[in-house]
PDB file of N, CA and C in Angstrom:
ATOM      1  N   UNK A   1       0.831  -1.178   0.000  1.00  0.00           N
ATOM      2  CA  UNK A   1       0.000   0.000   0.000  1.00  0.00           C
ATOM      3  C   UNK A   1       0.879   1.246   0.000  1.00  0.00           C
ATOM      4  N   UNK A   2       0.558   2.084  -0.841  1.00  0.00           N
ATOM      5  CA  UNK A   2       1.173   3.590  -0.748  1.00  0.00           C
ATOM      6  C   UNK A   2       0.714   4.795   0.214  1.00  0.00           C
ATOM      7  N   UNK A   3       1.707   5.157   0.819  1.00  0.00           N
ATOM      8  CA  UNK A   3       1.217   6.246   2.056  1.00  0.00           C
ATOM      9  C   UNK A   3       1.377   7.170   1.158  1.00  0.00           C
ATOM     10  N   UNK A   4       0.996   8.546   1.686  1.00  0.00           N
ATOM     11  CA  UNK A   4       1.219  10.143   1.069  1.00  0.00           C
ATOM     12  C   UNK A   4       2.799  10.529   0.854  1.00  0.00           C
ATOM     13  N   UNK A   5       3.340  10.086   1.420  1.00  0.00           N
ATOM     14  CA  UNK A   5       5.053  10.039   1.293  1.00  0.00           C
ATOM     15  C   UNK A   5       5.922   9.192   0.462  1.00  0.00           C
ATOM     16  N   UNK A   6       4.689   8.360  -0.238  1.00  0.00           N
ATOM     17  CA  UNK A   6       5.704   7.452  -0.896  1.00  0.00           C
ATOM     18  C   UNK A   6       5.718   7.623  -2.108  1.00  0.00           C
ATOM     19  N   UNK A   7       7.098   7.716  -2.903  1.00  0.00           N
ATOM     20  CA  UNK A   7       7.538   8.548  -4.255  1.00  0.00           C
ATOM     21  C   UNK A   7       6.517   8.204  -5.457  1.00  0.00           C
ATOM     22  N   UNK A   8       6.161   6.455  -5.341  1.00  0.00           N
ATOM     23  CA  UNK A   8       5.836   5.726  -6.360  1.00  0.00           C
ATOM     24  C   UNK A   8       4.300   6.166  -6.162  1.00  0.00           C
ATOM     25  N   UNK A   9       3.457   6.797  -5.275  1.00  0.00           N
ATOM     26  CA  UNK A   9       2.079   7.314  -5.165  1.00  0.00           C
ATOM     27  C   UNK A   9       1.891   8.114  -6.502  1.00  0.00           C
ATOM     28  N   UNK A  10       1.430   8.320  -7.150  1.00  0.00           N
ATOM     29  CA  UNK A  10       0.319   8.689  -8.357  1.00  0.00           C
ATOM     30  C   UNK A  10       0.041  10.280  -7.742  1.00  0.00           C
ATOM     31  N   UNK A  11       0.381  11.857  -8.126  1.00  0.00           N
ATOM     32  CA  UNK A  11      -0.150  12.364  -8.165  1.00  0.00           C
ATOM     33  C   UNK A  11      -1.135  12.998  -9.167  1.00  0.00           C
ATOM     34  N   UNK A  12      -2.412  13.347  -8.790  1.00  0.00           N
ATOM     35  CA  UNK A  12      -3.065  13.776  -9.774  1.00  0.00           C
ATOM     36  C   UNK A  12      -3.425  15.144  -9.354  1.00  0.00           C
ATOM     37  N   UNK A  13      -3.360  15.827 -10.521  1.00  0.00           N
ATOM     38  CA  UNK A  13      -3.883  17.132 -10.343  1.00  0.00           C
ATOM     39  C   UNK A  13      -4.984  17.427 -11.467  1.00  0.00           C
ATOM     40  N   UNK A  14      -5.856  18.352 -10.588  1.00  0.00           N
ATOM     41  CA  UNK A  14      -7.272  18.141 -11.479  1.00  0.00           C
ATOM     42  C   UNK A  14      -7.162  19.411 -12.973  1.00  0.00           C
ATOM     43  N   UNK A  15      -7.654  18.103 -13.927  1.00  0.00           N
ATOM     44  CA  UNK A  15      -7.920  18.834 -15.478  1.00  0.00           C
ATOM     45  C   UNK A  15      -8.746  19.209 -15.090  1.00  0.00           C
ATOM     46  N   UNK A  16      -9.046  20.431 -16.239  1.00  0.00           N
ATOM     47  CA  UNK A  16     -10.310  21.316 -16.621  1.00  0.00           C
ATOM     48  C   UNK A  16     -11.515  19.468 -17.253  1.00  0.00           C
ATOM     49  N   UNK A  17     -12.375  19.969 -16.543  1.00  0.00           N
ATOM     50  CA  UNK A  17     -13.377  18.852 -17.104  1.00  0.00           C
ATOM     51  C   UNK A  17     -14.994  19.353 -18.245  1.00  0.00           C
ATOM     52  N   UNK A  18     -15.224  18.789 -18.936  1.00  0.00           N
ATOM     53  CA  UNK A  18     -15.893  19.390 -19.799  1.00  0.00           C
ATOM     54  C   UNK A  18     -17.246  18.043 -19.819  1.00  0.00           C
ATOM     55  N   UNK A  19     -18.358  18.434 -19.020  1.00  0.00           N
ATOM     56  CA  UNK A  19     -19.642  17.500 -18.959  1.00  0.00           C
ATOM     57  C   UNK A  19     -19.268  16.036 -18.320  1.00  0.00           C
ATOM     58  N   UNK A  20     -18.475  16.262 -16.901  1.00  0.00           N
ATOM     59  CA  UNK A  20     -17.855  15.263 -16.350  1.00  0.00           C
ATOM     60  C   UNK A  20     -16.599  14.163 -16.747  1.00  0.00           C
ATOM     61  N   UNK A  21     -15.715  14.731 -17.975  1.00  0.00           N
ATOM     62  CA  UNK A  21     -14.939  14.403 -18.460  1.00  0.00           C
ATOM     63  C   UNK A  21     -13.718  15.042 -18.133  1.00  0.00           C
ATOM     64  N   UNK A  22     -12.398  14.480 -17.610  1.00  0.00           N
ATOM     65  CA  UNK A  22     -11.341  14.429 -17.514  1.00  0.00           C
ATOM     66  C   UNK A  22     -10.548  15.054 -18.920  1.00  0.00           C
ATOM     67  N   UNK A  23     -10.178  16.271 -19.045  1.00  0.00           N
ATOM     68  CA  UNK A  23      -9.667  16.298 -20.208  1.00  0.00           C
ATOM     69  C   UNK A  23      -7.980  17.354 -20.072  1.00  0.00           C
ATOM     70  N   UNK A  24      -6.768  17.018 -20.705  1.00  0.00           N
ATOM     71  CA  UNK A  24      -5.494  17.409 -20.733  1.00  0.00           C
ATOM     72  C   UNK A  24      -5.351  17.501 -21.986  1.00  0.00           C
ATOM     73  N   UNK A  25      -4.450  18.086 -22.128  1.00  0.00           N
ATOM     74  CA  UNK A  25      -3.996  18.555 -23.593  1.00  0.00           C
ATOM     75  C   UNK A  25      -2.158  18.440 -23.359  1.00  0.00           C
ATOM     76  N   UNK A  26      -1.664  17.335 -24.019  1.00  0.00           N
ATOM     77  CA  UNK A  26      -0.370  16.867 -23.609  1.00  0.00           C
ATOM     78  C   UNK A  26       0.631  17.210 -25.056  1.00  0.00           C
ATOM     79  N   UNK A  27       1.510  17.655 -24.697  1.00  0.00           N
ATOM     80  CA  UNK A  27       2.749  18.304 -26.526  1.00  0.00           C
ATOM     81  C   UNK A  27       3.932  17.160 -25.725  1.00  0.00           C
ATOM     82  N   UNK A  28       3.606  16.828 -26.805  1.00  0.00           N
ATOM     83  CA  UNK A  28       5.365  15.141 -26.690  1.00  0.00           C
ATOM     84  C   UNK A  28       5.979  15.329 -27.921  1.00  0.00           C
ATOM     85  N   UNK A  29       7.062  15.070 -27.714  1.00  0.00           N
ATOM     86  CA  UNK A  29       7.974  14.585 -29.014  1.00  0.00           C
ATOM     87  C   UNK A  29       9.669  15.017 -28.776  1.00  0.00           C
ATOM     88  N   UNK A  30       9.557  14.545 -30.099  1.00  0.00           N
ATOM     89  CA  UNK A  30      11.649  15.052 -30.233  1.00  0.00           C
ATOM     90  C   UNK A  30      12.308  15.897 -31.079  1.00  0.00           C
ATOM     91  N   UNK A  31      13.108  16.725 -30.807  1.00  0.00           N
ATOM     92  CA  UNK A  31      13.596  18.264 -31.559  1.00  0.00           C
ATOM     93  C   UNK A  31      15.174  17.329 -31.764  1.00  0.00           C
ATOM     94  N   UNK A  32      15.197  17.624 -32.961  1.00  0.00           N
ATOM     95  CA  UNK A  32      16.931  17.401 -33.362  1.00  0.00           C
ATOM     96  C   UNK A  32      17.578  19.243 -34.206  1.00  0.00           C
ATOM     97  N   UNK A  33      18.530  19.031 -33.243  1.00  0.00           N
ATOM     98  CA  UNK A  33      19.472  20.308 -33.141  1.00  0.00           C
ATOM     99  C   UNK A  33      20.931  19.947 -33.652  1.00  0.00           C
ATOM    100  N   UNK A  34      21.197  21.194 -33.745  1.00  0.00           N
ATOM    101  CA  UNK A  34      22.312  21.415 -35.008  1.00  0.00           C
ATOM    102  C   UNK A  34      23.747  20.459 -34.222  1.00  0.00           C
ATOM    103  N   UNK A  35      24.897  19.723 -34.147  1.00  0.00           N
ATOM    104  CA  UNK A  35      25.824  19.242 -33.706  1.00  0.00           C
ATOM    105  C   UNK A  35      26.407  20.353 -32.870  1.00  0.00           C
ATOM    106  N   UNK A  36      26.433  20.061 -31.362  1.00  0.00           N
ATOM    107  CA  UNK A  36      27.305  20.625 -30.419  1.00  0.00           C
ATOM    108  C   UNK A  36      26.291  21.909 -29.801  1.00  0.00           C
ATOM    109  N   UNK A  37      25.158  21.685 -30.362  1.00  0.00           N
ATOM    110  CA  UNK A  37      24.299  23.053 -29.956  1.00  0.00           C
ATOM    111  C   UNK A  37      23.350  22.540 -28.901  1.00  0.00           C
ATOM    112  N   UNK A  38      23.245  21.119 -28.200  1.00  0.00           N
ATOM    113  CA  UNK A  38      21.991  20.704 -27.190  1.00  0.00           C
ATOM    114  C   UNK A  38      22.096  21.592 -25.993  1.00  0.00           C
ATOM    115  N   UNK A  39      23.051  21.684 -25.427  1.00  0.00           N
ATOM    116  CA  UNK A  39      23.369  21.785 -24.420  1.00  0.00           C
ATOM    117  C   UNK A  39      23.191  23.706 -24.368  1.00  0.00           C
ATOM    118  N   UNK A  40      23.165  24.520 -25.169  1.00  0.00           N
ATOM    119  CA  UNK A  40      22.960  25.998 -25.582  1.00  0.00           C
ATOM    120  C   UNK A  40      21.441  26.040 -25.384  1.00  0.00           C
ATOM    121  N   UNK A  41      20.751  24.519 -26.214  1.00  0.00           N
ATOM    122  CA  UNK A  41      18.913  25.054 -26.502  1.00  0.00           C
ATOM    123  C   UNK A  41      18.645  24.802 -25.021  1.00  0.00           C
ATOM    124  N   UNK A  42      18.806  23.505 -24.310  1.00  0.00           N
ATOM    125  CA  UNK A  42      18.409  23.555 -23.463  1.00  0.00           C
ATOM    126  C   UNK A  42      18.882  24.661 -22.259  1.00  0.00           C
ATOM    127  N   UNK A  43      19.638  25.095 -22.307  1.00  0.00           N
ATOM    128  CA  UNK A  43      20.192  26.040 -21.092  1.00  0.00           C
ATOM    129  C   UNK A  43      19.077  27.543 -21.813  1.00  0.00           C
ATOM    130  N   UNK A  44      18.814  27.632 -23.150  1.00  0.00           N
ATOM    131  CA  UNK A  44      18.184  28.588 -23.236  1.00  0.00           C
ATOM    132  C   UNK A  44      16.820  28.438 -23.156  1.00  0.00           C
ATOM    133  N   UNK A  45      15.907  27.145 -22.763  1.00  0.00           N
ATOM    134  CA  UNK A  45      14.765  26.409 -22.123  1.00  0.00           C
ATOM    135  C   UNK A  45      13.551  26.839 -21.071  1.00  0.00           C
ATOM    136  N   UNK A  46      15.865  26.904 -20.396  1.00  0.00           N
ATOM    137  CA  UNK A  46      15.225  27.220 -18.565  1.00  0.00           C
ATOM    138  C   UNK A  46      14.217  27.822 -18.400  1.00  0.00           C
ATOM    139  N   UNK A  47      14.136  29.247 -18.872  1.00  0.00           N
ATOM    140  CA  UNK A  47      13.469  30.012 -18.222  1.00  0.00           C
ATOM    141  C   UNK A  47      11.820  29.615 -18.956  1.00  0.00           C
ATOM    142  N   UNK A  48      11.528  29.301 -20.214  1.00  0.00           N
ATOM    143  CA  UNK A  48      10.413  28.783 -20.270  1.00  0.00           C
ATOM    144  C   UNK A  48       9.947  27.668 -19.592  1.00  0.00           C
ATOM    145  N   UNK A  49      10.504  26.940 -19.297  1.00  0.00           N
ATOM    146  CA  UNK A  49      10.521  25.396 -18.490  1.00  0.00           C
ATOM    147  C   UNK A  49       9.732  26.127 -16.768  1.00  0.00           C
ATOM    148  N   UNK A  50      10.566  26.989 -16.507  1.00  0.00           N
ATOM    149  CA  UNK A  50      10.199  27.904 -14.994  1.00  0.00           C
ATOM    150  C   UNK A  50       8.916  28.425 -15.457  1.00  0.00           C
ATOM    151  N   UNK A  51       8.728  28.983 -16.381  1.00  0.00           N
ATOM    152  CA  UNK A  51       7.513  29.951 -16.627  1.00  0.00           C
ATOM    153  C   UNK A  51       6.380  29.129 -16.808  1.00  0.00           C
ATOM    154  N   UNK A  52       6.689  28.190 -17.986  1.00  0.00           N
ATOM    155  CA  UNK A  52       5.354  27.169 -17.641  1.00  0.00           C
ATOM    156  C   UNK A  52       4.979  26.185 -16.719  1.00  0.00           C
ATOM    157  N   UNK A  53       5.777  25.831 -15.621  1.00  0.00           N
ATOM    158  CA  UNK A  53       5.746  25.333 -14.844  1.00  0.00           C
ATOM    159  C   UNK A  53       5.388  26.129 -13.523  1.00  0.00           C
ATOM    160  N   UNK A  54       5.239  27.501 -12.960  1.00  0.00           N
ATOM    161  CA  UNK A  54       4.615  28.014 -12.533  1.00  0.00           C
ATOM    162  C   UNK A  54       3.297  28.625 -12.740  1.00  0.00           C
ATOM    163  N   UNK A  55       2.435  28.304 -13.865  1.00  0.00           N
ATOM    164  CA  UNK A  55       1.302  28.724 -14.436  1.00  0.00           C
ATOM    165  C   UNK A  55       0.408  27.746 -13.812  1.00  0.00           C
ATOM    166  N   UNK A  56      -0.693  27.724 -13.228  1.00  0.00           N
ATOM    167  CA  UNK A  56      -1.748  26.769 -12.456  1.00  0.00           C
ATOM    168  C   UNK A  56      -2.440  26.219 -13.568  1.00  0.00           C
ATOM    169  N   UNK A  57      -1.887  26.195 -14.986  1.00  0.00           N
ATOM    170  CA  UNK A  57      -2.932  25.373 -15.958  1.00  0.00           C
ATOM    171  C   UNK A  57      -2.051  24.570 -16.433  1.00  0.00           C
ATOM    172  N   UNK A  58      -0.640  24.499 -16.114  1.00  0.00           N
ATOM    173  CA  UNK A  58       0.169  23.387 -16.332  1.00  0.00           C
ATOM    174  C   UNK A  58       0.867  22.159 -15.369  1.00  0.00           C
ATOM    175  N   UNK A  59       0.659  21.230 -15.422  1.00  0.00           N
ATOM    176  CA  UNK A  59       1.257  20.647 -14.493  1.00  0.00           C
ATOM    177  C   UNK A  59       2.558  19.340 -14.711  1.00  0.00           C
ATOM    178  N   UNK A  60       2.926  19.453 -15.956  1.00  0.00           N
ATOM    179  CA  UNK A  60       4.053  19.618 -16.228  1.00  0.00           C
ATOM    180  C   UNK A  60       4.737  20.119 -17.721  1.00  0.00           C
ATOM    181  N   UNK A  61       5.920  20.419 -17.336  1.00  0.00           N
ATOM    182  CA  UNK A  61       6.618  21.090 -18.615  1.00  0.00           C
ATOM    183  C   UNK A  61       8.017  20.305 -18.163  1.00  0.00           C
ATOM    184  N   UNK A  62       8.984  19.655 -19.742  1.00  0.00           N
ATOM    185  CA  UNK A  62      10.018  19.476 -18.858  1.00  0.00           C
ATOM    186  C   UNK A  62      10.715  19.066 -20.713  1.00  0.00           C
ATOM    187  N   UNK A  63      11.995  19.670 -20.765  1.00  0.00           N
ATOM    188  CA  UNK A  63      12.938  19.789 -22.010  1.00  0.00           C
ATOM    189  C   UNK A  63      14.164  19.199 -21.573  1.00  0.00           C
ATOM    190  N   UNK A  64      14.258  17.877 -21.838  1.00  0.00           N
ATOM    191  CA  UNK A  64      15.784  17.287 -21.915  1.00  0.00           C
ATOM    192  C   UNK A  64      16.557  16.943 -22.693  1.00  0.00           C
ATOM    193  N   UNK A  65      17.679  16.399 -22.371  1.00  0.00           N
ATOM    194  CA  UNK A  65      18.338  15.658 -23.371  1.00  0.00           C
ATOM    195  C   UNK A  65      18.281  14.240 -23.545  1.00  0.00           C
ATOM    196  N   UNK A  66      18.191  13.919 -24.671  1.00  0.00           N
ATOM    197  CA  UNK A  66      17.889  12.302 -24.774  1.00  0.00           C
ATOM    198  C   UNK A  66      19.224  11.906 -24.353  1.00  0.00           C
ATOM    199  N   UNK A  67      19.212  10.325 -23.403  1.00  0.00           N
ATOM    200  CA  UNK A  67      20.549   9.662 -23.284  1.00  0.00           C
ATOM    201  C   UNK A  67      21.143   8.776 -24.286  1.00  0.00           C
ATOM    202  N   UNK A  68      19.963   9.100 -25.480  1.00  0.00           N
ATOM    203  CA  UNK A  68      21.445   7.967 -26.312  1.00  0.00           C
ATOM    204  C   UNK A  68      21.626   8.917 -27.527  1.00  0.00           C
ATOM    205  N   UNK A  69      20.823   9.813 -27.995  1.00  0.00           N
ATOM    206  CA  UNK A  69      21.213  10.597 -29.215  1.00  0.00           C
ATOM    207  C   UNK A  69      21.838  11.711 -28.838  1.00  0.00           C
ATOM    208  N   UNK A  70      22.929  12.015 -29.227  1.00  0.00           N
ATOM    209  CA  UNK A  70      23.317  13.413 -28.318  1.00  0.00           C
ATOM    210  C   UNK A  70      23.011  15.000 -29.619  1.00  0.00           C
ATOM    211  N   UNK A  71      22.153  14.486 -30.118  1.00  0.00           N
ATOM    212  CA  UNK A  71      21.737  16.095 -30.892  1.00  0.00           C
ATOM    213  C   UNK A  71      20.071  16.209 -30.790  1.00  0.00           C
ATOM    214  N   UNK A  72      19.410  15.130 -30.151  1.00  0.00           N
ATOM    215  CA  UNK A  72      17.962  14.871 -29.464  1.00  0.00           C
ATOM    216  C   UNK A  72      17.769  15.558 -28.234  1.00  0.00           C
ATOM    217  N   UNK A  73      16.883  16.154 -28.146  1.00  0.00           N
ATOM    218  CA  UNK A  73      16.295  16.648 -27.182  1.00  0.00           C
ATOM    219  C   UNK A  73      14.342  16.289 -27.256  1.00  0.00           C
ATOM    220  N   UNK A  74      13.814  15.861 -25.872  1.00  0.00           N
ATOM    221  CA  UNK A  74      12.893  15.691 -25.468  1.00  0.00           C
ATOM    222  C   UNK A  74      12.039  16.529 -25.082  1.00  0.00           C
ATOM    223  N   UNK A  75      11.139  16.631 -25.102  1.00  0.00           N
ATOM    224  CA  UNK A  75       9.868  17.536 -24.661  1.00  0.00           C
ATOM    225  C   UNK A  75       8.489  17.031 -24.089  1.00  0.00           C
ATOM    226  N   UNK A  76       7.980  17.137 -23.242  1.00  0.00           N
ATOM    227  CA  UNK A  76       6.702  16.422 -22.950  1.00  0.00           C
ATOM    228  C   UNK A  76       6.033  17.804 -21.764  1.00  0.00           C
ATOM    229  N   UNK A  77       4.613  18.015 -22.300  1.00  0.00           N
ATOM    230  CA  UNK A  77       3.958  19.108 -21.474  1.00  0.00           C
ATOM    231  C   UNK A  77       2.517  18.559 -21.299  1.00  0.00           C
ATOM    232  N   UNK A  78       2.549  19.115 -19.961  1.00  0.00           N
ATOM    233  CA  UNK A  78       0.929  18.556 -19.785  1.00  0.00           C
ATOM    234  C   UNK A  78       0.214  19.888 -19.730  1.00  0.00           C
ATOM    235  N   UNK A  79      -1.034  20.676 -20.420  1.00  0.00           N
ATOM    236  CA  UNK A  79      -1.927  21.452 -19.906  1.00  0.00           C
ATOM    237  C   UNK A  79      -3.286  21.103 -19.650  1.00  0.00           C
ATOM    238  N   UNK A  80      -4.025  22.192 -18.910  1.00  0.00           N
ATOM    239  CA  UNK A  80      -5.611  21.590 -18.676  1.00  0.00           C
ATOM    240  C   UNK A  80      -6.427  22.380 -19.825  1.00  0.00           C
ATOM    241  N   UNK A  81      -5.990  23.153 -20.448  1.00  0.00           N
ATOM    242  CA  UNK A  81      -6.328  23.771 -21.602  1.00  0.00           C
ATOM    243  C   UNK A  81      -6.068  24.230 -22.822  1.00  0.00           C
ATOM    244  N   UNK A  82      -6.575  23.830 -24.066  1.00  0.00           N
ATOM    245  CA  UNK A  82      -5.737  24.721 -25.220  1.00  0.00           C
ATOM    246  C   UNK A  82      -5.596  26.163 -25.154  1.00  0.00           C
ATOM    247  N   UNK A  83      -6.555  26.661 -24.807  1.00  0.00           N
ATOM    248  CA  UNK A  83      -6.557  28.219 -24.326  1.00  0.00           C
ATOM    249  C   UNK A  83      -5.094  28.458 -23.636  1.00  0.00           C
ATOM    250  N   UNK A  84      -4.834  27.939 -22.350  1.00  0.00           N
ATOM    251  CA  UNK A  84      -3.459  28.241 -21.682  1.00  0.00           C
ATOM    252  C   UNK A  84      -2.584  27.765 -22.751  1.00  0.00           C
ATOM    253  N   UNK A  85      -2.315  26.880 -23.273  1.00  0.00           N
ATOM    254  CA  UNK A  85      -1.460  26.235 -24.289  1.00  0.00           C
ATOM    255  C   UNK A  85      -0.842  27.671 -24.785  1.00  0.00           C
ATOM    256  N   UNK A  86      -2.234  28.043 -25.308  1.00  0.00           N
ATOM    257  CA  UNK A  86      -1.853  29.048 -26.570  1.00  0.00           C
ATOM    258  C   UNK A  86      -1.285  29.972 -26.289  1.00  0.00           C
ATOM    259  N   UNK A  87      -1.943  30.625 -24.806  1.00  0.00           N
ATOM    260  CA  UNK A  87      -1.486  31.500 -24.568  1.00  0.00           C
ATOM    261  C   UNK A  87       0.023  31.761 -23.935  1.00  0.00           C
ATOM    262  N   UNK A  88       0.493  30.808 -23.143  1.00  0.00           N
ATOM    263  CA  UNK A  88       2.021  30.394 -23.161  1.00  0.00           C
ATOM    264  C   UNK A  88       2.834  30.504 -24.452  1.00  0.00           C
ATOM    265  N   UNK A  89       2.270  29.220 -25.251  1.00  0.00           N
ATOM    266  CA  UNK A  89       3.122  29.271 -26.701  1.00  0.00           C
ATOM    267  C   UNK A  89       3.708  30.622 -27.444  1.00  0.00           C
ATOM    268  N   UNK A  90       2.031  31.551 -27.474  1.00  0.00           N
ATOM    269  CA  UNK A  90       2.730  32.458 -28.486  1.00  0.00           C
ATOM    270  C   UNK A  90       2.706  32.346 -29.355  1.00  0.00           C
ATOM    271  N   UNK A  91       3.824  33.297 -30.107  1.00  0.00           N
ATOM    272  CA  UNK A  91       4.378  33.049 -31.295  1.00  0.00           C
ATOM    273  C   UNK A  91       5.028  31.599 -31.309  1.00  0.00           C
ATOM    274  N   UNK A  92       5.922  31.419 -30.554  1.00  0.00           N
ATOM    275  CA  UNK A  92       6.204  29.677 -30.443  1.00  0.00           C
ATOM    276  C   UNK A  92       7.528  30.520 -29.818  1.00  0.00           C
ATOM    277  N   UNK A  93       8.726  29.605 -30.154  1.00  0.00           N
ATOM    278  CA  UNK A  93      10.128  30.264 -29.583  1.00  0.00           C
ATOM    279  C   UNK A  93      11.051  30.777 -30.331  1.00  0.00           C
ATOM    280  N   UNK A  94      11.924  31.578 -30.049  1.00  0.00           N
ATOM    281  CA  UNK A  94      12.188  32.809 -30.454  1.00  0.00           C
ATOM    282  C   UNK A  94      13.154  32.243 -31.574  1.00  0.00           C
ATOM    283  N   UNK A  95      13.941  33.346 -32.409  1.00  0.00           N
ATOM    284  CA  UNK A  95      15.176  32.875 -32.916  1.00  0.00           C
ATOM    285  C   UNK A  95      16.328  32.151 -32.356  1.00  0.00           C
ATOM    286  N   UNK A  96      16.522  32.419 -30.868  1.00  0.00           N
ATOM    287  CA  UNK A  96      17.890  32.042 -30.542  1.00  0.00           C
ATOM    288  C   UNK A  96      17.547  30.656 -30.721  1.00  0.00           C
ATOM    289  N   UNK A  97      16.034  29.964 -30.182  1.00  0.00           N
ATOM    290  CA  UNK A  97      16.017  28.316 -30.496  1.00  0.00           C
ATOM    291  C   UNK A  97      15.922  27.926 -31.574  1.00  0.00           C
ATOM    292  N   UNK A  98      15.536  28.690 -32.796  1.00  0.00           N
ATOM    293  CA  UNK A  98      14.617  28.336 -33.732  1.00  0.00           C
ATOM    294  C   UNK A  98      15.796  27.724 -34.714  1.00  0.00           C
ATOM    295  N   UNK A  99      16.860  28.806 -34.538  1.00  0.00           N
ATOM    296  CA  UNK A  99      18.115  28.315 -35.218  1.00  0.00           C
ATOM    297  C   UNK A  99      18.781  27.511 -35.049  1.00  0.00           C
ATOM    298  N   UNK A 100      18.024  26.579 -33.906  1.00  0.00           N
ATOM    299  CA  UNK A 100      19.052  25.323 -33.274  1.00  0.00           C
ATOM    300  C   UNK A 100      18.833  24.266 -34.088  1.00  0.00           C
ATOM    301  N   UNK A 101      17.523  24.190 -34.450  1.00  0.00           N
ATOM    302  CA  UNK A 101      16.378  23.043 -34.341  1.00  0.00           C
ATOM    303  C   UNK A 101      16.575  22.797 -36.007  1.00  0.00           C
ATOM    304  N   UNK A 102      17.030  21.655 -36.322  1.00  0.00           N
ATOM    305  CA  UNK A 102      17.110  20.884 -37.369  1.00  0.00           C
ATOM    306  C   UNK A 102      15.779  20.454 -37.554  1.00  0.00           C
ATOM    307  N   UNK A 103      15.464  19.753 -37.135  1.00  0.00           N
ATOM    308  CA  UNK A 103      14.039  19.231 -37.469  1.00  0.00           C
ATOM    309  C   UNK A 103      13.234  19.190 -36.090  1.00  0.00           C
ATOM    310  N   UNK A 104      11.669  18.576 -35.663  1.00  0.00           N
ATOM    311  CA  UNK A 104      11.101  19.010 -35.070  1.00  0.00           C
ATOM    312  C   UNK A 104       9.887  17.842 -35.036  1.00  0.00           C
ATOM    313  N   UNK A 105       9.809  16.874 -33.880  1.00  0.00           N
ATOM    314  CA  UNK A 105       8.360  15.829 -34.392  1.00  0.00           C
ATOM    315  C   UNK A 105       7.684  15.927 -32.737  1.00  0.00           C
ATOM    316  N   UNK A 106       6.962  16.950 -32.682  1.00  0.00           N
ATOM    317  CA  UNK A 106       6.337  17.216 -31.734  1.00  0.00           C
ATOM    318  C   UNK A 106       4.810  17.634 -32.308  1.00  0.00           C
ATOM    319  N   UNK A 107       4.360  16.419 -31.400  1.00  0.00           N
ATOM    320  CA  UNK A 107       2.630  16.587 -31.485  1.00  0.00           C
ATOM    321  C   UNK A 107       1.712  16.939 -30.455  1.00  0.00           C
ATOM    322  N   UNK A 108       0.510  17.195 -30.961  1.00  0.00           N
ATOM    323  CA  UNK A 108      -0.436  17.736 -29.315  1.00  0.00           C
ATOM    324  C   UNK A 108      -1.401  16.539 -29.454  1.00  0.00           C
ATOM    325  N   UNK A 109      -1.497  16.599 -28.511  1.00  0.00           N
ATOM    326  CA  UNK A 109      -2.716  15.257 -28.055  1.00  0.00           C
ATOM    327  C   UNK A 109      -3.695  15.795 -27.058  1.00  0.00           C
ATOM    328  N   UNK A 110      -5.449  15.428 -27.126  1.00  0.00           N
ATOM    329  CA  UNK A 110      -6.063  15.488 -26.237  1.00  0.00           C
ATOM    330  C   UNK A 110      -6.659  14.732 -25.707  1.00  0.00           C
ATOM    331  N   UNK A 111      -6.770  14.554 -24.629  1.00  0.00           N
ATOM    332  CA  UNK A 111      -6.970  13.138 -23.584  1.00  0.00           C
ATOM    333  C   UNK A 111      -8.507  13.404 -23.043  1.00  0.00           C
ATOM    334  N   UNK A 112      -9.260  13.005 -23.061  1.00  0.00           N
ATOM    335  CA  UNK A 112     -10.606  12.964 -22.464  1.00  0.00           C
ATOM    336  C   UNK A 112     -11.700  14.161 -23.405  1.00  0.00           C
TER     337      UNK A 112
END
């Protein structure tokens, strides 16, 4: 049995629900960047990574590096709304990333 302290416990935090439905709006995928540049996109991340991760309509945001491709980088975001989505996104990200990013296979998904 899992107590409140124990790591492997399941947190859930509540989606926006629409006629008793559970619904998230999740962006996954993988960004390939230019040779020797991962380690630049992600350090230039941070501060979006902080920003959407302090917003109460996200409950997670998180940009890494893959461990076996070293010009891969990961992405996976959870929101409770496309509305917040959008309004985070923006325009999307700026030049300093845009010029990193070789290619780009990131999709949105909606769950419930």
């Amino acid at each position: 049995m899992m107590t409140a302290t124990d790591p492997m416990r399941p947190v859930r935090v509540s989606p926006r629900t629409t006629m008793g439905i559970a619904r998230v709006i999740i962006v996954s995928g993988k960004i390939y960047v230019k040779p020797g540049s991962r380690d630049q996109f992600l350090a230039s991340s941070a501060a979006a990574m902080i920003q959407a991760r302090e917003s109460a309509a996200c409950s997670d945001f998180v940009v890494a590096a893959d461990p076996l491709e070293s010009d891969r980088i990961n992405v996976y975001e959870e929101w409770s709304s496309q509305e917040a989505l959008s309004t985070f996104r923006g325009e999307g990200p700026g030049e300093d990333l845009s010029s990193l990013i070789v290619r780009a296979e990131v999709h949105q998904h909606e769950i419930g």
